[in-house]
C-alpha atoms as a PDB file:
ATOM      1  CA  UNK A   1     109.346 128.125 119.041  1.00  0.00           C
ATOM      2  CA  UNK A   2     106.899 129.379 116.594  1.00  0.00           C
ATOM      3  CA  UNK A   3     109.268 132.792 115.518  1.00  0.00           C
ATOM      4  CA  UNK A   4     111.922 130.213 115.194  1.00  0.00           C
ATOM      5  CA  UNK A   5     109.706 128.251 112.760  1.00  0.00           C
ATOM      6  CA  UNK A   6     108.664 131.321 111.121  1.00  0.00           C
ATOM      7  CA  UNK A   7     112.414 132.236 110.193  1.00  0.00           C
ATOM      8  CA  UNK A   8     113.232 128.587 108.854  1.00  0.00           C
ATOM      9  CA  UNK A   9     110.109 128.537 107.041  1.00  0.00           C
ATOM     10  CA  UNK A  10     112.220 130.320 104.196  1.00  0.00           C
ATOM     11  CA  UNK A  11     114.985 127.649 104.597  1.00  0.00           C
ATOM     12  CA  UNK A  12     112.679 125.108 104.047  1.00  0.00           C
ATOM     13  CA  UNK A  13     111.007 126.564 101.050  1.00  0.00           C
ATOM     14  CA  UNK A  14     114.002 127.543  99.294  1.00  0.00           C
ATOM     15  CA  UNK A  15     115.650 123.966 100.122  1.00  0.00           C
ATOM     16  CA  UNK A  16     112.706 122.355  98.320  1.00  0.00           C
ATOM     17  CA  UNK A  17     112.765 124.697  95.464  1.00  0.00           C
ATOM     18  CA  UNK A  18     116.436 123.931  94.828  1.00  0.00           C
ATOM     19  CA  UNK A  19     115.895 120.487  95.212  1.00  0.00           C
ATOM     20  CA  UNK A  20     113.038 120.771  92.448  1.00  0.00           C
ATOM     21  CA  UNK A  21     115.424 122.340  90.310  1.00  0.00           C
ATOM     22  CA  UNK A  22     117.447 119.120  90.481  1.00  0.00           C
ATOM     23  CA  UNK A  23     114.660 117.099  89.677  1.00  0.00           C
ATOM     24  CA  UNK A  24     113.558 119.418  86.654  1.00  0.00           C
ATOM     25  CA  UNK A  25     117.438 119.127  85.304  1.00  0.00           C
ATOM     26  CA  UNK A  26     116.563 115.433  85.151  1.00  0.00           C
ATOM     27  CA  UNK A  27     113.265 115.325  83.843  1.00  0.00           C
ATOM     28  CA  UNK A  28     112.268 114.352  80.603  1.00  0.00           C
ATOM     29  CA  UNK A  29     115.597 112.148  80.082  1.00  0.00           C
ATOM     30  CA  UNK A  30     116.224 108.339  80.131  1.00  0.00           C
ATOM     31  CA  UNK A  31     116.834 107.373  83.542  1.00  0.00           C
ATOM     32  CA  UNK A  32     118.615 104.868  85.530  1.00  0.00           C
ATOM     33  CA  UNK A  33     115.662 102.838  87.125  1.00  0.00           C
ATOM     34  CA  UNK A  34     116.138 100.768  90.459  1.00  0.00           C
ATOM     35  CA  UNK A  35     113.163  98.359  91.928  1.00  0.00           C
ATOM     36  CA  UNK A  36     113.222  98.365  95.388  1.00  0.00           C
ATOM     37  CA  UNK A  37     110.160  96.696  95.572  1.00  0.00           C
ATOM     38  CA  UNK A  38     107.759  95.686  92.602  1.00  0.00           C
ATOM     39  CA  UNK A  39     106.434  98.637  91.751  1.00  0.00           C
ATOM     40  CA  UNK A  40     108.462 100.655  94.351  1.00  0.00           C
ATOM     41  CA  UNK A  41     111.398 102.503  91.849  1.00  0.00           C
ATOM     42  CA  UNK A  42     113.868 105.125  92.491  1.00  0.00           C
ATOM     43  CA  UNK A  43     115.616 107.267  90.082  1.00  0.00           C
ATOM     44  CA  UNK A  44     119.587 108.925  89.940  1.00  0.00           C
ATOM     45  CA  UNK A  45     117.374 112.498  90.367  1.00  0.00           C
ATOM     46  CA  UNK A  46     116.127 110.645  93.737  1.00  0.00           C
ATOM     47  CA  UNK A  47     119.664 110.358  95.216  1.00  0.00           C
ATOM     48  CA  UNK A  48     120.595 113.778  93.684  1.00  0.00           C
ATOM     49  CA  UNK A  49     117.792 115.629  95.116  1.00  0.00           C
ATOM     50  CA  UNK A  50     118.217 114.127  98.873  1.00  0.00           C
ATOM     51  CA  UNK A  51     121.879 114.155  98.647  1.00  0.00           C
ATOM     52  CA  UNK A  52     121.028 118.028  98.330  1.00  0.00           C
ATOM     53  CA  UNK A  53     118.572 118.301 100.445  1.00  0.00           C
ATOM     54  CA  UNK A  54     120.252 116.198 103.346  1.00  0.00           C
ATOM     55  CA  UNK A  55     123.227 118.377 102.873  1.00  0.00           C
ATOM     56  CA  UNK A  56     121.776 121.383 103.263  1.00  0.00           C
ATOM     57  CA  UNK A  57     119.738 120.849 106.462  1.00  0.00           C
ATOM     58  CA  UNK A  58     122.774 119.345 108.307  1.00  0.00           C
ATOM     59  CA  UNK A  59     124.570 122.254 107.142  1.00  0.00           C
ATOM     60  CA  UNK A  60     122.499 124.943 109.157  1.00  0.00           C
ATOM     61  CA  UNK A  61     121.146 122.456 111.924  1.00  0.00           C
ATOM     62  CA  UNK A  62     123.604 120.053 112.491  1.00  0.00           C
ATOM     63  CA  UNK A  63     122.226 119.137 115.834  1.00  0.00           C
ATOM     64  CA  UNK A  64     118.892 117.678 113.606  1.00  0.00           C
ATOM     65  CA  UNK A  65     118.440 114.864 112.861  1.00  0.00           C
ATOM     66  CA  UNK A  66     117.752 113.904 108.903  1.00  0.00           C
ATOM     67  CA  UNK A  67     115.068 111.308 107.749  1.00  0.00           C
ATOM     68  CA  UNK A  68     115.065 110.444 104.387  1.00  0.00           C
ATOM     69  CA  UNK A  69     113.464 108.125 101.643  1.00  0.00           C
ATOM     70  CA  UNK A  70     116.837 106.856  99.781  1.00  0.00           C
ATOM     71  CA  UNK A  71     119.935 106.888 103.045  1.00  0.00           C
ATOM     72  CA  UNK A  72     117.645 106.651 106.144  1.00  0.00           C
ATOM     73  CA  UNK A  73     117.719 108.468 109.457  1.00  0.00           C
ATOM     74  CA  UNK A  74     120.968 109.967 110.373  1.00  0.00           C
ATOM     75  CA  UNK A  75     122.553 109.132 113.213  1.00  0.00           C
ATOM     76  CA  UNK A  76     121.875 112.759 115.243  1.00  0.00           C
ATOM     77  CA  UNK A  77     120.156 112.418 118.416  1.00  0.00           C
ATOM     78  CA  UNK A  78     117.723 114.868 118.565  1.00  0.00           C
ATOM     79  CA  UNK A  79     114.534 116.133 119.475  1.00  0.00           C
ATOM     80  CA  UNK A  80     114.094 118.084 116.271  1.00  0.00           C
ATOM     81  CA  UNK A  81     113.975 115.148 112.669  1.00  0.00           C
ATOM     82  CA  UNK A  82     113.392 116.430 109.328  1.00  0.00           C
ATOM     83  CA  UNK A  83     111.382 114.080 107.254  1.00  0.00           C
ATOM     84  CA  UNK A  84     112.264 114.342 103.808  1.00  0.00           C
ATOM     85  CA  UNK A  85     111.050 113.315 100.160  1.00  0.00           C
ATOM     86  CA  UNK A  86     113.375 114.196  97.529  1.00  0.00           C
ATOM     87  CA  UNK A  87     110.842 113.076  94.692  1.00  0.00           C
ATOM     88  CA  UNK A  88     107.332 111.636  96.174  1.00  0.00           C
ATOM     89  CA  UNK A  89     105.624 110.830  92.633  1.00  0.00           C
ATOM     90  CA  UNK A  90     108.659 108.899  91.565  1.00  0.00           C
ATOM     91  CA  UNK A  91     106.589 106.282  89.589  1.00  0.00           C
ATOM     92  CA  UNK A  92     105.059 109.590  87.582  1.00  0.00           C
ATOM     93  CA  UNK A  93     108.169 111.541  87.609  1.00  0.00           C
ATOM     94  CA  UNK A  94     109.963 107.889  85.760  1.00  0.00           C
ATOM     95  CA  UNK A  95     107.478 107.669  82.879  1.00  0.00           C
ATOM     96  CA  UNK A  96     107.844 111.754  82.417  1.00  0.00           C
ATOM     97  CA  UNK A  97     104.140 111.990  83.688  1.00  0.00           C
ATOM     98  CA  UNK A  98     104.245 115.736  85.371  1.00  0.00           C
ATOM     99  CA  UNK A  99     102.743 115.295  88.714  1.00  0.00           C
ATOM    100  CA  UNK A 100     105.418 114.889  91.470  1.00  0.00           C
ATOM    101  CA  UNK A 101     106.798 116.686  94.297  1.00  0.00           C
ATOM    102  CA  UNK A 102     109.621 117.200  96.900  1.00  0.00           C
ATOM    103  CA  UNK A 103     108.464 116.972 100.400  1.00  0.00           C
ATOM    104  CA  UNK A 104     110.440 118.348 103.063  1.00  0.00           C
ATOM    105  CA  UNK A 105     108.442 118.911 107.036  1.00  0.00           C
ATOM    106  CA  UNK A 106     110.159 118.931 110.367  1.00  0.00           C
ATOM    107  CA  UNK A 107     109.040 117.337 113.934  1.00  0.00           C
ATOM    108  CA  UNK A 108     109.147 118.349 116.975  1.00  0.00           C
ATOM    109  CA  UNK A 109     108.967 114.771 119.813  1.00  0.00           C
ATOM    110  CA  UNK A 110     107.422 113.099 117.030  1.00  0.00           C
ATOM    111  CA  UNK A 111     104.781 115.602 115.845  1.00  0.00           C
ATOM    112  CA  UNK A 112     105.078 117.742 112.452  1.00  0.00           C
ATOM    113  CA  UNK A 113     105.035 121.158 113.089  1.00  0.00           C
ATOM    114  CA  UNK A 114     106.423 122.938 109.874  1.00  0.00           C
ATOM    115  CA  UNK A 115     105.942 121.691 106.109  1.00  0.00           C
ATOM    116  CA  UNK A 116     106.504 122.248 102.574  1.00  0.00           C
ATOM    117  CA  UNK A 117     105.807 120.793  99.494  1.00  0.00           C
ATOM    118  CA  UNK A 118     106.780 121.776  96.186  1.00  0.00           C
ATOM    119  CA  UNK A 119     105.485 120.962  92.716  1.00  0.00           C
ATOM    120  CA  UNK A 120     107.995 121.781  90.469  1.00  0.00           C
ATOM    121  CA  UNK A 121     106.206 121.289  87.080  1.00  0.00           C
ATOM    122  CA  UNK A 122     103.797 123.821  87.988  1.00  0.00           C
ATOM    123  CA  UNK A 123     105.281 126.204  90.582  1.00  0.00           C
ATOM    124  CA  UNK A 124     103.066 125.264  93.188  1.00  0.00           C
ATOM    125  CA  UNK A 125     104.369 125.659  96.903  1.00  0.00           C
ATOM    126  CA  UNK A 126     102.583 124.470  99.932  1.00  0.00           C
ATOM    127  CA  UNK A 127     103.601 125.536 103.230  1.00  0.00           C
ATOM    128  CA  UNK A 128     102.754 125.467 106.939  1.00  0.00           C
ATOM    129  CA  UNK A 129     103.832 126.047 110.164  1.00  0.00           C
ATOM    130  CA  UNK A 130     102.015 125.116 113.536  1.00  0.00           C
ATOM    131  CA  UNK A 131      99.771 128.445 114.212  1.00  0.00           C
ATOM    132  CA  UNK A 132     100.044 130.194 110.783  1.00  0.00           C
ATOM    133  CA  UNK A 133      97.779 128.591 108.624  1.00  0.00           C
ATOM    134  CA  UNK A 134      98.519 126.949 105.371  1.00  0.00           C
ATOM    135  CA  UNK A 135      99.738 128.939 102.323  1.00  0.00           C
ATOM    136  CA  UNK A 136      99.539 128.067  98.173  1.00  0.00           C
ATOM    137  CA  UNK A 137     102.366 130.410  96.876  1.00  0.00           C
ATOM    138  CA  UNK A 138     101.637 132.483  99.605  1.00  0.00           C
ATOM    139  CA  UNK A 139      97.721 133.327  99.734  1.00  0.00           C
ATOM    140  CA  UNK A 140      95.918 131.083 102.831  1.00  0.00           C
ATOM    141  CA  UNK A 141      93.848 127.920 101.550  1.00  0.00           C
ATOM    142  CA  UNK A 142      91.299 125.851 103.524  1.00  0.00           C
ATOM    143  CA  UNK A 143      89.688 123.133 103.191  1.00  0.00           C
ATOM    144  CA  UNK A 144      86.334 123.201 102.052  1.00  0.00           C
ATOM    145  CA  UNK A 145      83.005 123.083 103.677  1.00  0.00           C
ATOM    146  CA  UNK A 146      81.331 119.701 102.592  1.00  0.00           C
ATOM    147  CA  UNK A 147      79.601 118.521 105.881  1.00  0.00           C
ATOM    148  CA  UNK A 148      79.169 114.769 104.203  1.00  0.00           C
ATOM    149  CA  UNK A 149      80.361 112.431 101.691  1.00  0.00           C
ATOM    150  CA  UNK A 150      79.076 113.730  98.247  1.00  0.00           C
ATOM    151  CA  UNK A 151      78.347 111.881  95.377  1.00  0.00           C
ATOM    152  CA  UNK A 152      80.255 114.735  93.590  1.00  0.00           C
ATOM    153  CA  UNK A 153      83.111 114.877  95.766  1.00  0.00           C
ATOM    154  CA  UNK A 154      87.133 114.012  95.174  1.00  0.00           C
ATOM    155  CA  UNK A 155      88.693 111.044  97.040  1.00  0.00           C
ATOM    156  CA  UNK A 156      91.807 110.125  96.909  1.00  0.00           C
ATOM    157  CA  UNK A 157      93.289 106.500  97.429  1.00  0.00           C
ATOM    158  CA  UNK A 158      96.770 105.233  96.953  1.00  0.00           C
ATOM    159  CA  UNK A 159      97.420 102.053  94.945  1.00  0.00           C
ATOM    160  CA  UNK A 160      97.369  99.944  97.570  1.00  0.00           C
ATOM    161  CA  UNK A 161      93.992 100.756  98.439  1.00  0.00           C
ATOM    162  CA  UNK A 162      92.452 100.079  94.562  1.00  0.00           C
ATOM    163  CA  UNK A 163      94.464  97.117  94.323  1.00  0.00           C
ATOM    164  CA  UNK A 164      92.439  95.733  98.002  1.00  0.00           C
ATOM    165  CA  UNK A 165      89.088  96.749  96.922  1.00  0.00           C
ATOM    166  CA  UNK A 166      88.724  98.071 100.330  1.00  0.00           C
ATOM    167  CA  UNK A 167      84.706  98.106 100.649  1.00  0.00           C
ATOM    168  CA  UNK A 168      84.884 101.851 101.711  1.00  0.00           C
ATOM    169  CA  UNK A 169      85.435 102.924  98.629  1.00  0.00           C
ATOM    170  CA  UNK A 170      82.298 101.864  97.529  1.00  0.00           C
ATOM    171  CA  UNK A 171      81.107 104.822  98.963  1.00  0.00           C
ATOM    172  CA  UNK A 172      83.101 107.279  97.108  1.00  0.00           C
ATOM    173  CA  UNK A 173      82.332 107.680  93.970  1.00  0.00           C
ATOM    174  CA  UNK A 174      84.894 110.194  92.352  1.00  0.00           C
ATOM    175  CA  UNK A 175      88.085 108.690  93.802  1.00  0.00           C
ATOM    176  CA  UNK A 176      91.358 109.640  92.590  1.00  0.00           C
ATOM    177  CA  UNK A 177      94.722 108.652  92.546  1.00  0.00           C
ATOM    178  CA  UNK A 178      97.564 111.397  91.752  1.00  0.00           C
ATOM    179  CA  UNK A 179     100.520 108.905  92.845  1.00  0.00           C
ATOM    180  CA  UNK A 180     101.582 111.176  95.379  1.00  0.00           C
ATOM    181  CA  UNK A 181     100.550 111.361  99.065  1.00  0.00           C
ATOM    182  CA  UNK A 182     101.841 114.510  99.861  1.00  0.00           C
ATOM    183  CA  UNK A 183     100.004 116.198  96.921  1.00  0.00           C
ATOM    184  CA  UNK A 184      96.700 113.946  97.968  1.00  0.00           C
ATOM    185  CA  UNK A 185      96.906 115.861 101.473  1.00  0.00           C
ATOM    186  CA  UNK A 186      97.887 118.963  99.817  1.00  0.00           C
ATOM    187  CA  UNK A 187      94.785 118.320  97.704  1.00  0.00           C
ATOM    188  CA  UNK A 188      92.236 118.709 100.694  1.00  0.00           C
ATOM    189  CA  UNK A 189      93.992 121.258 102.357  1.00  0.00           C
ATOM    190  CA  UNK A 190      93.418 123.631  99.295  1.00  0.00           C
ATOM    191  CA  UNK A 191      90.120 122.030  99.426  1.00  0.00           C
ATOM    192  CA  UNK A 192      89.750 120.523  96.051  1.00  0.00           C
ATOM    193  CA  UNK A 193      89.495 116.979  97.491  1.00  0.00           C
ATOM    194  CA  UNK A 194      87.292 115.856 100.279  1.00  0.00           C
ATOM    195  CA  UNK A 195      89.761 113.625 101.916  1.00  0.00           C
ATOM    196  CA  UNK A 196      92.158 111.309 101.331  1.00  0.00           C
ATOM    197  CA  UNK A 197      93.023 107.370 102.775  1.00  0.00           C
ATOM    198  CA  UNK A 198      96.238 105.460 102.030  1.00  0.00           C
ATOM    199  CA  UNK A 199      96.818 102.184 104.399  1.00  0.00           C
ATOM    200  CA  UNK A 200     100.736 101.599 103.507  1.00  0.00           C
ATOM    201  CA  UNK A 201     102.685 105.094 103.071  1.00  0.00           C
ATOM    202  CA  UNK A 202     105.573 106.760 104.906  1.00  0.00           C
ATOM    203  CA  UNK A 203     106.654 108.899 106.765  1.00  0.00           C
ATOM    204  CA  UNK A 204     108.488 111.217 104.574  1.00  0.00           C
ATOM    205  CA  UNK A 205     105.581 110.892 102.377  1.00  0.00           C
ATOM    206  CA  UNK A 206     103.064 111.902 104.783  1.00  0.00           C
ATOM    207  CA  UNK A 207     104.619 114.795 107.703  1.00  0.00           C
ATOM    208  CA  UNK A 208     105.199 117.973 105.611  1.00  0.00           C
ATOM    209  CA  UNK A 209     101.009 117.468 104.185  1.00  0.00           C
ATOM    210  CA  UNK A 210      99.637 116.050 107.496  1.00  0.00           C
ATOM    211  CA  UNK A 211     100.867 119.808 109.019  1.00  0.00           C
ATOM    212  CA  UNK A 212      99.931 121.850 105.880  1.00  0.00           C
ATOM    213  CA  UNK A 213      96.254 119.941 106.171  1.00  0.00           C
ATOM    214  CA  UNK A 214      95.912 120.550 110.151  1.00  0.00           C
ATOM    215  CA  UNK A 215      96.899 124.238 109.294  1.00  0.00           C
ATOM    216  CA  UNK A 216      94.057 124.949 106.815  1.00  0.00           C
ATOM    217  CA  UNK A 217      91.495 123.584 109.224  1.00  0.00           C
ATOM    218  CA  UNK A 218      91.662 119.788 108.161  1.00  0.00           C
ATOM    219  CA  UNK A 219      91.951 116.452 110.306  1.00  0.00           C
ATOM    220  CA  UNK A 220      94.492 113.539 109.635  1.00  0.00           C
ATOM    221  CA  UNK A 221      94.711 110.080 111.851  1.00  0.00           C
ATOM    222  CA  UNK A 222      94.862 107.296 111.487  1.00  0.00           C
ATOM    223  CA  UNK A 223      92.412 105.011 109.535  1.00  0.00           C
ATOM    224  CA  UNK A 224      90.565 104.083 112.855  1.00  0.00           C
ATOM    225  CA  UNK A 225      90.408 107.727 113.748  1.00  0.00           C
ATOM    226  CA  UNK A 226      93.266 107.156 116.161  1.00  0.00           C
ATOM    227  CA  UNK A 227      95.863 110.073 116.767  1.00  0.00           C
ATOM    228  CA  UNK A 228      98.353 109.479 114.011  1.00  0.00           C
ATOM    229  CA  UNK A 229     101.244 111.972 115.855  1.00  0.00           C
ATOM    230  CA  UNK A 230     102.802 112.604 118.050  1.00  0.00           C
ATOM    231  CA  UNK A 231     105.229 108.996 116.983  1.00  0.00           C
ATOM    232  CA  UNK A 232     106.872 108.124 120.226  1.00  0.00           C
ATOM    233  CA  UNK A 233     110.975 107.741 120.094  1.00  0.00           C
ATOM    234  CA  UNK A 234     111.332 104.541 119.144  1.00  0.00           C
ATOM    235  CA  UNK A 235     108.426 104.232 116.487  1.00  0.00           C
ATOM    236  CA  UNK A 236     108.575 102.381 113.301  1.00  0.00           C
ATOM    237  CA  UNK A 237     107.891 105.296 111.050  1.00  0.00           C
ATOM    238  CA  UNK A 238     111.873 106.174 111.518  1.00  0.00           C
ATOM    239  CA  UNK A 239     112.926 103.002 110.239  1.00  0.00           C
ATOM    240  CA  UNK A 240     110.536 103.170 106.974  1.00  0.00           C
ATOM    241  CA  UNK A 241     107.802 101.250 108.839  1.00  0.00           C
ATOM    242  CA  UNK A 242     104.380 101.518 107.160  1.00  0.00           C
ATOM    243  CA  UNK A 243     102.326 104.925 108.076  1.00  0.00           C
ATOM    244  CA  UNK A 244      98.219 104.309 107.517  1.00  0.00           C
ATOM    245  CA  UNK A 245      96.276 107.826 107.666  1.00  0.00           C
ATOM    246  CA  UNK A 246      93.046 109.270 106.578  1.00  0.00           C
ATOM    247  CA  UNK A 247      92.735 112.444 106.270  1.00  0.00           C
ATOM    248  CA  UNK A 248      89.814 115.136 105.101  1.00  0.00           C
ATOM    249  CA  UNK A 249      88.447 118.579 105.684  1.00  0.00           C
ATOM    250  CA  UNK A 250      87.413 117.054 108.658  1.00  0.00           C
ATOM    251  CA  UNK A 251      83.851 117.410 108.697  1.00  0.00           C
ATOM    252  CA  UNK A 252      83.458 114.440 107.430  1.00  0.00           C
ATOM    253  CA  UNK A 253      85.705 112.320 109.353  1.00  0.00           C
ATOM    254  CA  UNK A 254      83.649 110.388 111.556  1.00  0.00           C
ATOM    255  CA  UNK A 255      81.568 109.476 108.729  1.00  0.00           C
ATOM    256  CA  UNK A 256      84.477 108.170 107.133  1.00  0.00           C
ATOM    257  CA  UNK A 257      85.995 106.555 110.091  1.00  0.00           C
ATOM    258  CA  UNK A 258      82.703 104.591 110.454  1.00  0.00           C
ATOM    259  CA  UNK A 259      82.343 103.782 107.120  1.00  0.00           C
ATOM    260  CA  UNK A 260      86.043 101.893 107.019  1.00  0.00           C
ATOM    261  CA  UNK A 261      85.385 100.458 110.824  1.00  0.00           C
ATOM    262  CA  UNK A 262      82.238  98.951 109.287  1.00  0.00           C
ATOM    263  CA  UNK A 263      83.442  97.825 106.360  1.00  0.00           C
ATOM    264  CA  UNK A 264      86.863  95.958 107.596  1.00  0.00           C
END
């Protein structure tokens, strides 16, 4: 299966560079805002960019199934689900704030084993595949080689996790948040960030980075230090159910599952 992933590896990267383009076409105007949720929004570049991307993928793998952010999972029954987000950063991306992305990874029985995430603003393309290594426009990044939380070290946290106070991150004292997760995990898989904790994201949000991070030598579970994949069948990540990870270079992940056991 790897050679197989190797030769859609191109698909992938092209569909998310194309569905970039759609978001770039849209940036910078007015746009027509939805809430979902306070504080949850969606734009019309949102729909465009999945309706695209959705397209696409059941175009030259009809026999896959589709996950996405704005329509759901498709109804294909198959061991093979792409897990797609058309515009993670949508928040930023709304207030013409230039740090977003389009996320697009694919799974295997529950566990990501290709993954690519594109920053359109700046050209940036992160990619994996399970047994190649991890790739920044096409040169190998790994993480980097801090053996323990550093006083000087990047953190990032989602919003969820400032607005708790979550005692860990007393510990931290650079954290971060960029307002995307799949640009947080791309962030310590290139190895400018130590590691990274959000306690309510999804699934779309999070498969494409956890595989780029695992690639270039990094560790992702779940906050407790639990395996995070492989998600069994019937799991509520495919119905937009809440996905908590932590993830770092992974030298420092005991330490960090420690420090969040012992401070919940």
């Amino acid at each position: 299966m790897c050679q197989v992933l190797v030769e859609i590896l191109p698909f992938a990267q092209e569909t998310a560079h194309r569905a970039g383009g759609i978001l770039m076409d849209y940036y910078g105007q007015s746009h027509q805002i939805e809430h979902k949720s306070p504080g949850d929004v969606v734009t019309e570049a949102d729909k465009a960019s999945e309706r695209f991307v959705t397209q696409r993928i059941q175009e030259a793998y009809p026999d896959h199934a589709v996950l996405g952010e704005e329509f759901g999972l498709s109804s294909a029954n198959s061991s093979y689900c792409w897990a797609i987000d058309p515009l993670d950063g949508t928040a930023n991306y709304a207030k013409h704030f230039p740090i977003f992305a389009v996320s697009i990874a694919l799974l295997q029985n529950g566990e990501p084993i290709l993954g690519v995430v594109y920053e359109p603003v700046t050209n940036r393309t992160f990619s994996a595949v399970t047994g190649h290594g991890a790739t920044l426009n096409g040169t190998p990044i790994s993480v980097n080689s801090n053996h323990e939380i550093s006083p000087d070290g990047l953190f990032s946290f989602s919003s969820r996790n400032m607005k708790s106070r979550l005692p860990f991150m007393q510990h931290i004292s650079k954290g971060r948040n960029l307002g995307s997760a799949a640009l947080h995990l791309c962030s310590v898989a290139a190895g400018y960030m130590d590691g990274s904790l959000d306690l309510g994201t999804k699934l779309w949000d999070v498969a494409a980075g956890a595989v780029i991070l695992q690639e270039a030598g990094g560790k992702v579970t779940h906050p407790s230090g639990n395996a995070l994949f492989p998600l069994q069948p019937n799991d509520p990540a495919y119905a937009s159910g809440v996905v908590a990870f932590l993830a770092t270079n992974g030298k420092i992940h005991q330490q960090c599952v420690g420090l969040i056991d012992g401070s919940s």
